[in-house]
C-alpha atoms as a PDB file:
ATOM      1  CA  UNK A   1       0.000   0.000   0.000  1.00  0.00           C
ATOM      2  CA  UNK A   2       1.213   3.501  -0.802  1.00  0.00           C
ATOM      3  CA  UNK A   3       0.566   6.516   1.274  1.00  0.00           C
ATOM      4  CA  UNK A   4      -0.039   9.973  -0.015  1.00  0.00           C
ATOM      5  CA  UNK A   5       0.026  13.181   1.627  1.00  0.00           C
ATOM      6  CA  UNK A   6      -2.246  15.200  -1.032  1.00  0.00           C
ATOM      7  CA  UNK A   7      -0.292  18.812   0.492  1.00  0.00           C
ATOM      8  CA  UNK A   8       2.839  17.079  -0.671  1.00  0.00           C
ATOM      9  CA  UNK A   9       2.171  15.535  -3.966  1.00  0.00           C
ATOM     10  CA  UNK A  10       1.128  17.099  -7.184  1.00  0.00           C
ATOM     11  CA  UNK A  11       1.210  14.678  -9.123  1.00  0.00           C
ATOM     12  CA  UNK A  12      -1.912  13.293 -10.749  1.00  0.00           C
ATOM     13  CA  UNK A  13      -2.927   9.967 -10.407  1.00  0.00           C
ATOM     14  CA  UNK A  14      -2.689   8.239 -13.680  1.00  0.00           C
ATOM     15  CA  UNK A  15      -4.387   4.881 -13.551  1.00  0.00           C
ATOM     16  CA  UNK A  16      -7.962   4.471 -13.396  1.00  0.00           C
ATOM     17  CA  UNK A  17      -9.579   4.462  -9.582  1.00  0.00           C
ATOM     18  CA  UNK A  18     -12.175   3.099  -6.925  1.00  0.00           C
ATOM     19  CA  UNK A  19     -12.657   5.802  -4.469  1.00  0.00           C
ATOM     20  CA  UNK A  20     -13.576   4.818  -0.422  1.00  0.00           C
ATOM     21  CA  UNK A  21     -14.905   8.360   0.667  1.00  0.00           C
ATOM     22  CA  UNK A  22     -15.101   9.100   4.640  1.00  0.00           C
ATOM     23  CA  UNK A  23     -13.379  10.480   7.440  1.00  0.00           C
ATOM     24  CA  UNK A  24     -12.403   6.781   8.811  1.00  0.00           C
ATOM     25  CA  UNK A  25     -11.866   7.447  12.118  1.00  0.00           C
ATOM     26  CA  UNK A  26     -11.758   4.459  14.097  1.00  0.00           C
ATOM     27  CA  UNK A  27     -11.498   1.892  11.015  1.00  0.00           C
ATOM     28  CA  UNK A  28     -14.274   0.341  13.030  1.00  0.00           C
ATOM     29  CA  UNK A  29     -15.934  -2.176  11.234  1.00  0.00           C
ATOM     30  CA  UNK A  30     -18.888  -0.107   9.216  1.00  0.00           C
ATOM     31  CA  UNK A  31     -15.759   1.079   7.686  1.00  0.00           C
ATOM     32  CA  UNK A  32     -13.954  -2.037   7.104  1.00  0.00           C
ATOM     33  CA  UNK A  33     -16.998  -3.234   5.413  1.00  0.00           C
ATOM     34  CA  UNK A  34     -16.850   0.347   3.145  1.00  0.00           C
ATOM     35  CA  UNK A  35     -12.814  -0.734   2.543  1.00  0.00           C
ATOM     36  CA  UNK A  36     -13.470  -4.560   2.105  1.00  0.00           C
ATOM     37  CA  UNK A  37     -16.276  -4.347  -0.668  1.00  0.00           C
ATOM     38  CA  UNK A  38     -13.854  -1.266  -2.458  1.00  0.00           C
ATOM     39  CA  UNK A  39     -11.067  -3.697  -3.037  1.00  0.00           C
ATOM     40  CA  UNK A  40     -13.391  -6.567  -3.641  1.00  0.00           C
ATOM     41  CA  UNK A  41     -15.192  -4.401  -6.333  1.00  0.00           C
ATOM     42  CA  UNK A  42     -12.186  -2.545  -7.863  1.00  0.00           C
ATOM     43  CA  UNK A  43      -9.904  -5.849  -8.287  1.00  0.00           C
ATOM     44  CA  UNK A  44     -13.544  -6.837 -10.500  1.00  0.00           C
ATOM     45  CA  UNK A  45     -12.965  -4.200 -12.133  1.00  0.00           C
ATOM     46  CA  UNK A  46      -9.608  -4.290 -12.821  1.00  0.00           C
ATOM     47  CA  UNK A  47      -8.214  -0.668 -11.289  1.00  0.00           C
ATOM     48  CA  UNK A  48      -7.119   0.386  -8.244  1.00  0.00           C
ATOM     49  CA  UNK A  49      -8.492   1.066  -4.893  1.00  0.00           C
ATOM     50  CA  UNK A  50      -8.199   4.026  -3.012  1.00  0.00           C
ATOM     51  CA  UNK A  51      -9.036   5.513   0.056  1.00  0.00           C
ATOM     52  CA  UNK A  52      -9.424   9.041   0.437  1.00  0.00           C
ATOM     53  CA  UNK A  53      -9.613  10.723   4.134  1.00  0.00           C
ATOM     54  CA  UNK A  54      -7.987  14.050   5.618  1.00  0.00           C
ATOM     55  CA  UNK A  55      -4.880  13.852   7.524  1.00  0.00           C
ATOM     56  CA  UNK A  56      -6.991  16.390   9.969  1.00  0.00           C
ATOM     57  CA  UNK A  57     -10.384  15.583  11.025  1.00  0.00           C
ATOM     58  CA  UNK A  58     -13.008  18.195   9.253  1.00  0.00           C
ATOM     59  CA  UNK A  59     -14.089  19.080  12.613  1.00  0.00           C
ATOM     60  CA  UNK A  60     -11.346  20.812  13.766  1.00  0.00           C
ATOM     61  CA  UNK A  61     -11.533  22.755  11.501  1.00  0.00           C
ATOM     62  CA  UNK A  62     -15.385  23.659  11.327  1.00  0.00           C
ATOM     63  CA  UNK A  63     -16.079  23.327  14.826  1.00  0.00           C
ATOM     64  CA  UNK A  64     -12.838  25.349  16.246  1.00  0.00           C
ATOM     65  CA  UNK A  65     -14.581  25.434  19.604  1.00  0.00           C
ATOM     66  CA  UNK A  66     -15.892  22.271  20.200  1.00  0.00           C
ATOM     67  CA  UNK A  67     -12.459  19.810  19.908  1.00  0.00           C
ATOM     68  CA  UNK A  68     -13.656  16.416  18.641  1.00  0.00           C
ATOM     69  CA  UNK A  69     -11.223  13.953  19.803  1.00  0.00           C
ATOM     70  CA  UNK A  70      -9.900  10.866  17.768  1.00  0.00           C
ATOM     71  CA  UNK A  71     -10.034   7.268  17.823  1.00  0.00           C
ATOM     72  CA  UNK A  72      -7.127   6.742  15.383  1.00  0.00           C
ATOM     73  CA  UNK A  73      -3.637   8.994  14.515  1.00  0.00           C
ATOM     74  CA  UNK A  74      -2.863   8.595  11.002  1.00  0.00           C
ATOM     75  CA  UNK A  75       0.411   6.378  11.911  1.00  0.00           C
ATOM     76  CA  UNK A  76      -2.685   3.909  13.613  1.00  0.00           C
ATOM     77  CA  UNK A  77      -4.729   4.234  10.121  1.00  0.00           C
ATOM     78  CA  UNK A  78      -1.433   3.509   8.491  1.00  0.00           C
ATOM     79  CA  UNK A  79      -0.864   0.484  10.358  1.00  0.00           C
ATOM     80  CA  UNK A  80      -4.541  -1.106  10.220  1.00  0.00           C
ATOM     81  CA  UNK A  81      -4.670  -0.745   6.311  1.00  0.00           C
ATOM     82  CA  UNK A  82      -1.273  -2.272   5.804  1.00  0.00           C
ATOM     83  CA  UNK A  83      -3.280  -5.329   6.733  1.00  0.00           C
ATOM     84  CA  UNK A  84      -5.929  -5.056   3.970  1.00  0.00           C
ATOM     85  CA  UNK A  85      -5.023  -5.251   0.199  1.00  0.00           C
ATOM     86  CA  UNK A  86      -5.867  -1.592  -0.299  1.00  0.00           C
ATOM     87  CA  UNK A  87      -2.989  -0.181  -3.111  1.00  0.00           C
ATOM     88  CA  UNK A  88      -3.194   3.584  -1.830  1.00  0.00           C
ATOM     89  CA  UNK A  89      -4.401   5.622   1.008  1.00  0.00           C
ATOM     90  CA  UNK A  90      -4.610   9.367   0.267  1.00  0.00           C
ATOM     91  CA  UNK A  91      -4.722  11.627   3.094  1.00  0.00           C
ATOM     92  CA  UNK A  92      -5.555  15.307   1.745  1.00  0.00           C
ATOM     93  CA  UNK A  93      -5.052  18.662   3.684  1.00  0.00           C
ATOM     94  CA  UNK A  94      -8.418  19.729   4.943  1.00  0.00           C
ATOM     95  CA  UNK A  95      -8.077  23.627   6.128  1.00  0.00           C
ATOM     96  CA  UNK A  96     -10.417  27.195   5.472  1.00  0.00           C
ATOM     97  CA  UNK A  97     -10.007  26.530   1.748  1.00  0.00           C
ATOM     98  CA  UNK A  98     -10.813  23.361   1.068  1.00  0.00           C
ATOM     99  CA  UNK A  99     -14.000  23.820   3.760  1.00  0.00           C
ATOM    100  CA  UNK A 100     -15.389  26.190   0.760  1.00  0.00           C
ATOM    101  CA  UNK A 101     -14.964  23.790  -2.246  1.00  0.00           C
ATOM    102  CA  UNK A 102     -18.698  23.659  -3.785  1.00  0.00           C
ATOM    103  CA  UNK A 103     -19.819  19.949  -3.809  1.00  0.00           C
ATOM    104  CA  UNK A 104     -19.821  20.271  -7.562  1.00  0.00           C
ATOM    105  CA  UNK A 105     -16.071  21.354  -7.526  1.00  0.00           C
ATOM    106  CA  UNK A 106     -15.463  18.540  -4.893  1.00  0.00           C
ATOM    107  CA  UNK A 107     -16.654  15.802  -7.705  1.00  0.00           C
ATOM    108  CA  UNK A 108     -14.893  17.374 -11.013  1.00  0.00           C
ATOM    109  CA  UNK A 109     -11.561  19.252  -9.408  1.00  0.00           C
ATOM    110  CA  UNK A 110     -10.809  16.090  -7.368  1.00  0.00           C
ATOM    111  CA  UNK A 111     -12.795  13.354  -8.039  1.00  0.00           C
ATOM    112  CA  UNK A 112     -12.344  13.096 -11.675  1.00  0.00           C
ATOM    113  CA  UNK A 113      -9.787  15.732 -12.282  1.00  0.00           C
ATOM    114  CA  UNK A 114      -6.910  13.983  -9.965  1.00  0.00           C
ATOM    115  CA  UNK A 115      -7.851  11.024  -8.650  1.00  0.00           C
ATOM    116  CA  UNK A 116      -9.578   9.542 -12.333  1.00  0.00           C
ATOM    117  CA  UNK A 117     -12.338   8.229 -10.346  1.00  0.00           C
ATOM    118  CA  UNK A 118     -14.458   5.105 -12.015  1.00  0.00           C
ATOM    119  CA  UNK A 119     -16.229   3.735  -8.600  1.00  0.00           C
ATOM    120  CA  UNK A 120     -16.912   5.161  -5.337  1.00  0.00           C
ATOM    121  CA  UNK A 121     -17.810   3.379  -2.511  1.00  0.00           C
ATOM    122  CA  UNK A 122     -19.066   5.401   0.425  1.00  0.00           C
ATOM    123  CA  UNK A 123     -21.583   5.360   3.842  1.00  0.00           C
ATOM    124  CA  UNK A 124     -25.341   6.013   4.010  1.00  0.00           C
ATOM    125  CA  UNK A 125     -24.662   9.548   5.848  1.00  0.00           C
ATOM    126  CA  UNK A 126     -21.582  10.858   3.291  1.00  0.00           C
ATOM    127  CA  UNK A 127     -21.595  14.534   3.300  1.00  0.00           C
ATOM    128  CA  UNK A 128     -18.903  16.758   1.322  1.00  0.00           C
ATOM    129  CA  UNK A 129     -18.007  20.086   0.066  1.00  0.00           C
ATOM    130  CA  UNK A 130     -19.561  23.501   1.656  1.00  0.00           C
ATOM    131  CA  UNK A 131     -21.542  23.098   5.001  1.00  0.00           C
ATOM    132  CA  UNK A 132     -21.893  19.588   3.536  1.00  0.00           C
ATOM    133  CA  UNK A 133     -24.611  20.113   0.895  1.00  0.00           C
ATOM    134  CA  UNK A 134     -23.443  17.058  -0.884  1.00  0.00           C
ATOM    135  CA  UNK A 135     -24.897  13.705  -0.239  1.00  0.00           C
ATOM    136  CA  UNK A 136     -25.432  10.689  -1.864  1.00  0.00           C
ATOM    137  CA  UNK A 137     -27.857  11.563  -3.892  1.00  0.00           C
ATOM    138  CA  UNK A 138     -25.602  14.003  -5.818  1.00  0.00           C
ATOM    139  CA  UNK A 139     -22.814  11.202  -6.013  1.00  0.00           C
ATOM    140  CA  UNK A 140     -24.852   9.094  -7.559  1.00  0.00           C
ATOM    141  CA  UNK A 141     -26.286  11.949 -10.313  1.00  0.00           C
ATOM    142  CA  UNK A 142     -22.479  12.737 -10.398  1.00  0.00           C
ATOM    143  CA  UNK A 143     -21.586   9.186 -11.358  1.00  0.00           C
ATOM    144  CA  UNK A 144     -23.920   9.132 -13.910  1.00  0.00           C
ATOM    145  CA  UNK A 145     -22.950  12.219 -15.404  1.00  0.00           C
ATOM    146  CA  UNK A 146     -19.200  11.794 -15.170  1.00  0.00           C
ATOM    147  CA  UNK A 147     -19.165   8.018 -16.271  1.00  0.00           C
ATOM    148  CA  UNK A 148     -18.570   6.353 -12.357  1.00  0.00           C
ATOM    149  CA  UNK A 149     -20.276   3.757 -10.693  1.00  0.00           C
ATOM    150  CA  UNK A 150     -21.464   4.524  -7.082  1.00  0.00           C
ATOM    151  CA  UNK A 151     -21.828   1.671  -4.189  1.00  0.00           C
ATOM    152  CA  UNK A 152     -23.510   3.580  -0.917  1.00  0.00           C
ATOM    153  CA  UNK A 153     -22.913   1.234   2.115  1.00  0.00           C
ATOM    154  CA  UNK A 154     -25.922   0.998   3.979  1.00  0.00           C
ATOM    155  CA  UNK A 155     -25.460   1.193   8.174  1.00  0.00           C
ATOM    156  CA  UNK A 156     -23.847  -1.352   9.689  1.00  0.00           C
ATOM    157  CA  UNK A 157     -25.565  -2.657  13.128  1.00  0.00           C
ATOM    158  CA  UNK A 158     -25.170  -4.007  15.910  1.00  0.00           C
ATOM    159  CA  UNK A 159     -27.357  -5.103  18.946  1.00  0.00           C
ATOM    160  CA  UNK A 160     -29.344  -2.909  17.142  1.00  0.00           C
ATOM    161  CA  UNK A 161     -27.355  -0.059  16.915  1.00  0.00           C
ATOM    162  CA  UNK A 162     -25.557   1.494  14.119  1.00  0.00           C
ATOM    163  CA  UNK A 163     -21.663   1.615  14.719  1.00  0.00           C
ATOM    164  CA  UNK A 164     -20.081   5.024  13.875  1.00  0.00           C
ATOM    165  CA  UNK A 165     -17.142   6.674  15.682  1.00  0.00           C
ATOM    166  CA  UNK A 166     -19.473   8.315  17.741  1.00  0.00           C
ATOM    167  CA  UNK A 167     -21.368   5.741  19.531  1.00  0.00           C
ATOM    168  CA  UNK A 168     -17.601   4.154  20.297  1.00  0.00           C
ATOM    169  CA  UNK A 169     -15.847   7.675  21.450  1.00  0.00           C
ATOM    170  CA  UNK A 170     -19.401   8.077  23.666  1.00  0.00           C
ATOM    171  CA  UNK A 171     -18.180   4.423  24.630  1.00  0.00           C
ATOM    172  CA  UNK A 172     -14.993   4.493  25.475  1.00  0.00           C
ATOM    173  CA  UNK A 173     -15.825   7.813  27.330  1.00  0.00           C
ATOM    174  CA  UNK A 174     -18.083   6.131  29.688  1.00  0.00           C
ATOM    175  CA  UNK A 175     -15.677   3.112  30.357  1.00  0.00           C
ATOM    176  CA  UNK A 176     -17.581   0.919  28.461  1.00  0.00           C
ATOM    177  CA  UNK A 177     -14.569  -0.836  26.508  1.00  0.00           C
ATOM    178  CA  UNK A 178     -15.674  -3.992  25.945  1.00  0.00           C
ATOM    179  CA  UNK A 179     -18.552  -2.333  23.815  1.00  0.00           C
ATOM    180  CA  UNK A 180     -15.840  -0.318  22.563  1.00  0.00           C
ATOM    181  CA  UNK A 181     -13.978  -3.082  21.085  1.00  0.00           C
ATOM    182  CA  UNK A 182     -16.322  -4.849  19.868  1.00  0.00           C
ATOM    183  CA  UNK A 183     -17.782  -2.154  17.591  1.00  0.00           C
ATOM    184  CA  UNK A 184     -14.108  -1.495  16.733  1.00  0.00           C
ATOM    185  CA  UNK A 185     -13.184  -5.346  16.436  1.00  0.00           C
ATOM    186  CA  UNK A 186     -10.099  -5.086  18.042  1.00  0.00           C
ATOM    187  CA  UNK A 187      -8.886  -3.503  20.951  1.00  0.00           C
ATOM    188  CA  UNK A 188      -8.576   0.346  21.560  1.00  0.00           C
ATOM    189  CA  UNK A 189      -5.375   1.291  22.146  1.00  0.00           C
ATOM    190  CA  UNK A 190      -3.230   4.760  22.975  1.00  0.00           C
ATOM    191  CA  UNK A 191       0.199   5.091  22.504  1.00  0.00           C
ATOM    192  CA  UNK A 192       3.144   7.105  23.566  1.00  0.00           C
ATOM    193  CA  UNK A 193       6.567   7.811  25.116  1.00  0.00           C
ATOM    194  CA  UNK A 194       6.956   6.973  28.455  1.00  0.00           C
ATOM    195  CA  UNK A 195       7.949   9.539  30.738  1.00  0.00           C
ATOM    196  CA  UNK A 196       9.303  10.458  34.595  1.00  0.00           C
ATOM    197  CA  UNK A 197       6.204  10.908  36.754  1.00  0.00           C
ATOM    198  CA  UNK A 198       5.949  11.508  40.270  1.00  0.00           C
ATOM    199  CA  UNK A 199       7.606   7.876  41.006  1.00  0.00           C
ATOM    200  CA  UNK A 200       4.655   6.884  43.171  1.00  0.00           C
ATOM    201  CA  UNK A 201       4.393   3.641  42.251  1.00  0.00           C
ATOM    202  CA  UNK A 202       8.330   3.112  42.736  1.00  0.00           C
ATOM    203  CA  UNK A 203       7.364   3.918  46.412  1.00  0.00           C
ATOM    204  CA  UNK A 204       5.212   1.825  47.188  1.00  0.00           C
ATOM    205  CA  UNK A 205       5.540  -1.455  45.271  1.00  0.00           C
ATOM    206  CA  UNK A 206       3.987  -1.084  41.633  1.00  0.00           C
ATOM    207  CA  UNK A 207       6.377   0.771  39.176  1.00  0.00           C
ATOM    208  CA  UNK A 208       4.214   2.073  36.285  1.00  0.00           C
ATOM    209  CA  UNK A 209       5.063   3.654  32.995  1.00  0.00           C
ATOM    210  CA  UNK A 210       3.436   6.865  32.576  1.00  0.00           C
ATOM    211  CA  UNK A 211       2.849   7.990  28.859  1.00  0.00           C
ATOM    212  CA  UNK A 212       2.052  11.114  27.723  1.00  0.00           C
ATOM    213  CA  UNK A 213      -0.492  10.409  24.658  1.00  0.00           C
ATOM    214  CA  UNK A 214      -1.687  13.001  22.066  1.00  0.00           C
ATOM    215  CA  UNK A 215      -3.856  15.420  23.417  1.00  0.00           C
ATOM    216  CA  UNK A 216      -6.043  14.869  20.547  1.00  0.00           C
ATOM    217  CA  UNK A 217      -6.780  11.262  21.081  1.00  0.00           C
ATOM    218  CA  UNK A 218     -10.090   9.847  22.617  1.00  0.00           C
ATOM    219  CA  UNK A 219      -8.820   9.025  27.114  1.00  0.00           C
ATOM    220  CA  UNK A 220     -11.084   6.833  28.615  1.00  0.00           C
ATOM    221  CA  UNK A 221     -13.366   7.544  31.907  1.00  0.00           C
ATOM    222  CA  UNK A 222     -10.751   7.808  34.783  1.00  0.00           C
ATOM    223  CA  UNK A 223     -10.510   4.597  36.438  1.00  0.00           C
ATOM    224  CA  UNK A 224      -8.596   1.139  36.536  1.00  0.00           C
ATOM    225  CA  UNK A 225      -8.202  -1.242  33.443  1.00  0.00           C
ATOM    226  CA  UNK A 226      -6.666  -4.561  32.377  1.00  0.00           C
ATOM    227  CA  UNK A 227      -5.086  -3.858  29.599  1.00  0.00           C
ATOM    228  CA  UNK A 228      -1.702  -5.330  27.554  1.00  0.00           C
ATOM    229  CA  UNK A 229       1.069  -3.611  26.719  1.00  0.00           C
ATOM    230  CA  UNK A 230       3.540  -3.444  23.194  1.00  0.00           C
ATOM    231  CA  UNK A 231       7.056  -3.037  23.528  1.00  0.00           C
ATOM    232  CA  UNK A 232       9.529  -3.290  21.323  1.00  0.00           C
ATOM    233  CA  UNK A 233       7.140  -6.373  19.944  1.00  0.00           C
ATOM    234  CA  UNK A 234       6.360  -8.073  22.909  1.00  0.00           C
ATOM    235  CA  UNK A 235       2.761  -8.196  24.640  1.00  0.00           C
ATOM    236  CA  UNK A 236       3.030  -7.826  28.720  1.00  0.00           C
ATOM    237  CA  UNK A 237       0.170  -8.039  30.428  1.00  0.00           C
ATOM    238  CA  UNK A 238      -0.679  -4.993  32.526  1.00  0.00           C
ATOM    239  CA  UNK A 239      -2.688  -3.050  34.930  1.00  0.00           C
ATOM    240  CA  UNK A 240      -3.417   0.605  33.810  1.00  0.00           C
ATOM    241  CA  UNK A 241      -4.946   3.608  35.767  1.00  0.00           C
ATOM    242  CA  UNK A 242      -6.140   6.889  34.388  1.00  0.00           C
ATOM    243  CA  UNK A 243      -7.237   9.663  36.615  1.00  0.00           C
ATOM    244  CA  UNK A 244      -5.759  12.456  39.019  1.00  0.00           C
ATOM    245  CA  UNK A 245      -4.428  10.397  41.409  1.00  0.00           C
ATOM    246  CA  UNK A 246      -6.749  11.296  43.723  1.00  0.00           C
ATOM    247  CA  UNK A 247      -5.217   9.858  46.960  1.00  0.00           C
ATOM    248  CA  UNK A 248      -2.074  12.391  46.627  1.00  0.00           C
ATOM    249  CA  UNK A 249      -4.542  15.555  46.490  1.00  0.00           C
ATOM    250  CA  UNK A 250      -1.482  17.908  44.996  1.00  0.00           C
ATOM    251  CA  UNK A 251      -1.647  16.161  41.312  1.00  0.00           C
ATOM    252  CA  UNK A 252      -3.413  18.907  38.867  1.00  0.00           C
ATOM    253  CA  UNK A 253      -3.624  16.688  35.421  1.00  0.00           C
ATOM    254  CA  UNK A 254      -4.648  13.567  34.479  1.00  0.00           C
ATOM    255  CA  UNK A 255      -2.308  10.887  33.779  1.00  0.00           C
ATOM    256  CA  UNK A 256      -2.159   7.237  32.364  1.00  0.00           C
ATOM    257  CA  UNK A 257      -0.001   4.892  34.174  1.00  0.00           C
ATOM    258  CA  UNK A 258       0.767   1.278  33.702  1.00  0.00           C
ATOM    259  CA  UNK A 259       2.302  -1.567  35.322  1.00  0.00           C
ATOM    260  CA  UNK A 260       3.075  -4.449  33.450  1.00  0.00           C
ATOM    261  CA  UNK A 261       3.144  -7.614  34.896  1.00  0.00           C
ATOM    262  CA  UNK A 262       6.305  -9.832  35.616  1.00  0.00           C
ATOM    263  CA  UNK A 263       8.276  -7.013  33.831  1.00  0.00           C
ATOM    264  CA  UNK A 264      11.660  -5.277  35.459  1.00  0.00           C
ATOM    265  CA  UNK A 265      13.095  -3.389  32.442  1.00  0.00           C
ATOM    266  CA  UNK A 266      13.923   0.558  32.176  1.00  0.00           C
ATOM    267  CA  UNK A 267      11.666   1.779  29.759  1.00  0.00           C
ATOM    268  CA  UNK A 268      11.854   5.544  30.207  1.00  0.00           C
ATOM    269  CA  UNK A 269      12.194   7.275  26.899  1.00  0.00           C
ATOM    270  CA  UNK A 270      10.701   4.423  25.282  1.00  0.00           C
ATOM    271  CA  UNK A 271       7.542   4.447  22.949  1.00  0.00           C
ATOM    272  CA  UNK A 272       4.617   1.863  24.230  1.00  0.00           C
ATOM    273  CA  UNK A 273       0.640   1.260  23.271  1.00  0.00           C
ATOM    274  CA  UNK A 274      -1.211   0.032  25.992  1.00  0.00           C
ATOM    275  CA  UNK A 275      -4.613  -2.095  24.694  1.00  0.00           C
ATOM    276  CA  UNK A 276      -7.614  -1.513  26.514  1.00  0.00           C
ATOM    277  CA  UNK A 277      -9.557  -4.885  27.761  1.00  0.00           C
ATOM    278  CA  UNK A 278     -11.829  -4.198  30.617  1.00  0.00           C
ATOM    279  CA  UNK A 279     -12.582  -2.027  32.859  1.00  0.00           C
ATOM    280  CA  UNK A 280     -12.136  -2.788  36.708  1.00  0.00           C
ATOM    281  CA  UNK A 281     -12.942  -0.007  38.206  1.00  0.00           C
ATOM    282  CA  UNK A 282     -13.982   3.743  39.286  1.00  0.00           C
ATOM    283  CA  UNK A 283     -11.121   6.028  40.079  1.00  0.00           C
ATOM    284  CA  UNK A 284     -11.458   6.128  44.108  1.00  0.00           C
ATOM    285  CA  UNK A 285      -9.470   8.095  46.727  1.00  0.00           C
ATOM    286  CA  UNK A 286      -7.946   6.117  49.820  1.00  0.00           C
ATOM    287  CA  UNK A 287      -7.673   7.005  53.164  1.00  0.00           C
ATOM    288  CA  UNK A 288      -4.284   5.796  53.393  1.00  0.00           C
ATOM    289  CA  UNK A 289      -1.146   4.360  51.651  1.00  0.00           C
ATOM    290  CA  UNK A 290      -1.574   1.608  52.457  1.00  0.00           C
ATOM    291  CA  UNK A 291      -5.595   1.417  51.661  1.00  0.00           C
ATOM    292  CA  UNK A 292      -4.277   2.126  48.089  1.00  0.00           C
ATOM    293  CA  UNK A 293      -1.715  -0.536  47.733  1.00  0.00           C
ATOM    294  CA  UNK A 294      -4.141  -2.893  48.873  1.00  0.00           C
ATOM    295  CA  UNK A 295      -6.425  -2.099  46.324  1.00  0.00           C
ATOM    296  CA  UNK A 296      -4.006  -2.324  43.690  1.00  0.00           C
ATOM    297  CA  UNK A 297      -2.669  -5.586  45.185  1.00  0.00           C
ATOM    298  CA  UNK A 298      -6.381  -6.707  44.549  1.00  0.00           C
ATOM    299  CA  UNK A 299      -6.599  -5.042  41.266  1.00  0.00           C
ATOM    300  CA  UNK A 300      -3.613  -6.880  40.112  1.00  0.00           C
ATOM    301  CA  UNK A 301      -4.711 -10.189  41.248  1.00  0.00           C
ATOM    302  CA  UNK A 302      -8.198  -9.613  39.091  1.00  0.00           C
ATOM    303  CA  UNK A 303      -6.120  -9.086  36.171  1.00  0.00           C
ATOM    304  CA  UNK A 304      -4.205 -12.262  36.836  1.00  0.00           C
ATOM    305  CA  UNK A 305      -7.044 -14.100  36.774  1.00  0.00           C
ATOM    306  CA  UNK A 306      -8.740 -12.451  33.939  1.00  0.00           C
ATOM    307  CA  UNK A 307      -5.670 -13.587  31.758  1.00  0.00           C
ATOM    308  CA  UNK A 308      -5.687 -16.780  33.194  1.00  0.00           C
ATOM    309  CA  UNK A 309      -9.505 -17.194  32.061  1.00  0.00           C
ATOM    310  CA  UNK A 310      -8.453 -16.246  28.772  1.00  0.00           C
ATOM    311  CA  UNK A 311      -5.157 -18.892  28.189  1.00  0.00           C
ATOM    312  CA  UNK A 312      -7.813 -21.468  29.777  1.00  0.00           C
ATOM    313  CA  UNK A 313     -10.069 -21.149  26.549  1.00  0.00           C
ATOM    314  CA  UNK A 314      -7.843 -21.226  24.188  1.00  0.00           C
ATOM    315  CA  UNK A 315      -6.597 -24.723  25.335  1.00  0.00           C
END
């Protein structure tokens, strides 16, 4: 798969094209159903598949005040649709301009013009161009017009519900990561370089690895989570808290700590995603010390024991 940065290239795309059209945040699975039936119908077809998405989210642009956070970076994109057999992904620079392209410029200017598009496959609720006035409706006049075939993707449900990125940032934003995940069909995941906190845990037993993640990126509801942990390759296992720390009353932000199970190494400086499993816990202040590190002793054992549950089924 080839990645383009549309603010970087010029160059016109040559060959003819199938078109995925979204934001894609999340690559949850309404949108690996979008992605799977684009390659399926563009290697029918005989061209190539493309996906087209912003390397910023619309929103923050549009909706300066109101700071949507998001599910995926584009190195996390990146790495999800290396899996698929998708031959480009373009990410194009959404900013003041392009928020006033005319739907009808959207189609002919970029569409046709530069990406030489002969199929697009796109959601129910696609909107594009100014204030979104374009729907599907007007893709599908477009592809008429212009000579492409359009495939709308009707929702995708679950228990009832349709999956979008909203439902799972509400989600993960309430704790609920198990529903989470399973819209998402994998496991949601924040990564980052881990940094010197406080040392609290050093003191009293439980080492963690604080990371400092993009501020941009969706945190889940303060409280305690099993969760595993990549470095350098390797899965730990690991116990991870997100709050304020509440028992030392002189912390002012919210930080993510984890400690990862049977593990001894130095990791400061190092970059680490922690996987979110299940949630254990509310974020709760202690009376004591020593309240706290019986708690986590407790927490820790429930994680144990979670992971044992798991290696038990797969015998």
């Amino acid at each position: 798969m080839q990645v383009i940065f549309g603010n970087e290239n010029k160059t016109k795309l040559v060959n003819s094209l199938g078109v995925g059209l979204g934001n894609f945040d999340g690559l949850h699975t309404g949108h690996m159903t979008l992605i799977n039936t684009l390659i399926e119908e563009t290697r029918r077809m005989g061209i190539d598949s493309v996906l087209y998405t912003f390397s910023k989210h619309p929103e923050h642009i549009l909706r300066k005040k109101l700071n949507t956070p998001l599910l995926t970076t584009i190195n996390k994109k990146i790495e999800i649709l290396e899996k698929t057999s998708l031959d480009y992904i373009y990410f194009d620079k959404f900013d003041e301009s392009f928020s006033r392209i005319r739907p009808e410029a959207f189609i002919k200017d970029i569409l046709v013009d530069k990406l030489n598009i002969k199929l697009a496959v796109t959601g129910f609720d696609y909107r594009f161009g100014y204030k979104g006035q374009g729907d599907v409706n007007m893709l599908e006049e477009a592809g008429k017009k212009f000579g492409f075939k359009v495939i709308i993707i009707p929702p995708v449900k679950i228990d009832g519900e349709i999956v979008s990125s909203t439902s799972i940032r509400h989600s993960i934003d309430k704790g609920n990561i198990e529903k989470a995940n399973n819209y998402l069909k994998r496991r949601y995941s924040i990564s980052g370089k881990v940094v010197k906190g406080r040392q609290i845990g050093n003191t009293i037993g439980f080492p963690t690895a604080n990371i400092l993640p993009l501020d941009y990126i969706v945190i889940p509801q303060k409280g305690v989570y099993i969760t595993q942990t990549l470095f350098e390759g390797e899965l730990f296992n690991s116990v991870t808290s997100i709050g304020m720390n509440p028992t030392f009353k002189d912390v002012s932000s919210i930080s993510i700590e984890t400690y990862l199970l049977d593990f001894n190494n130095d990791i400061y400086g190092k970059n680490i995603e922690v996987f979110f499993l299940k949630r254990i816990r509310k974020e709760k202040a202690f009376g004591s010390v020593e309240e706290l590190v019986k708690q986590i002793k407790d927490d820790v054992l429930f994680a144990r024991e979670f992971f044992t549950q798991i290696e038990s089924r797969k015998i």
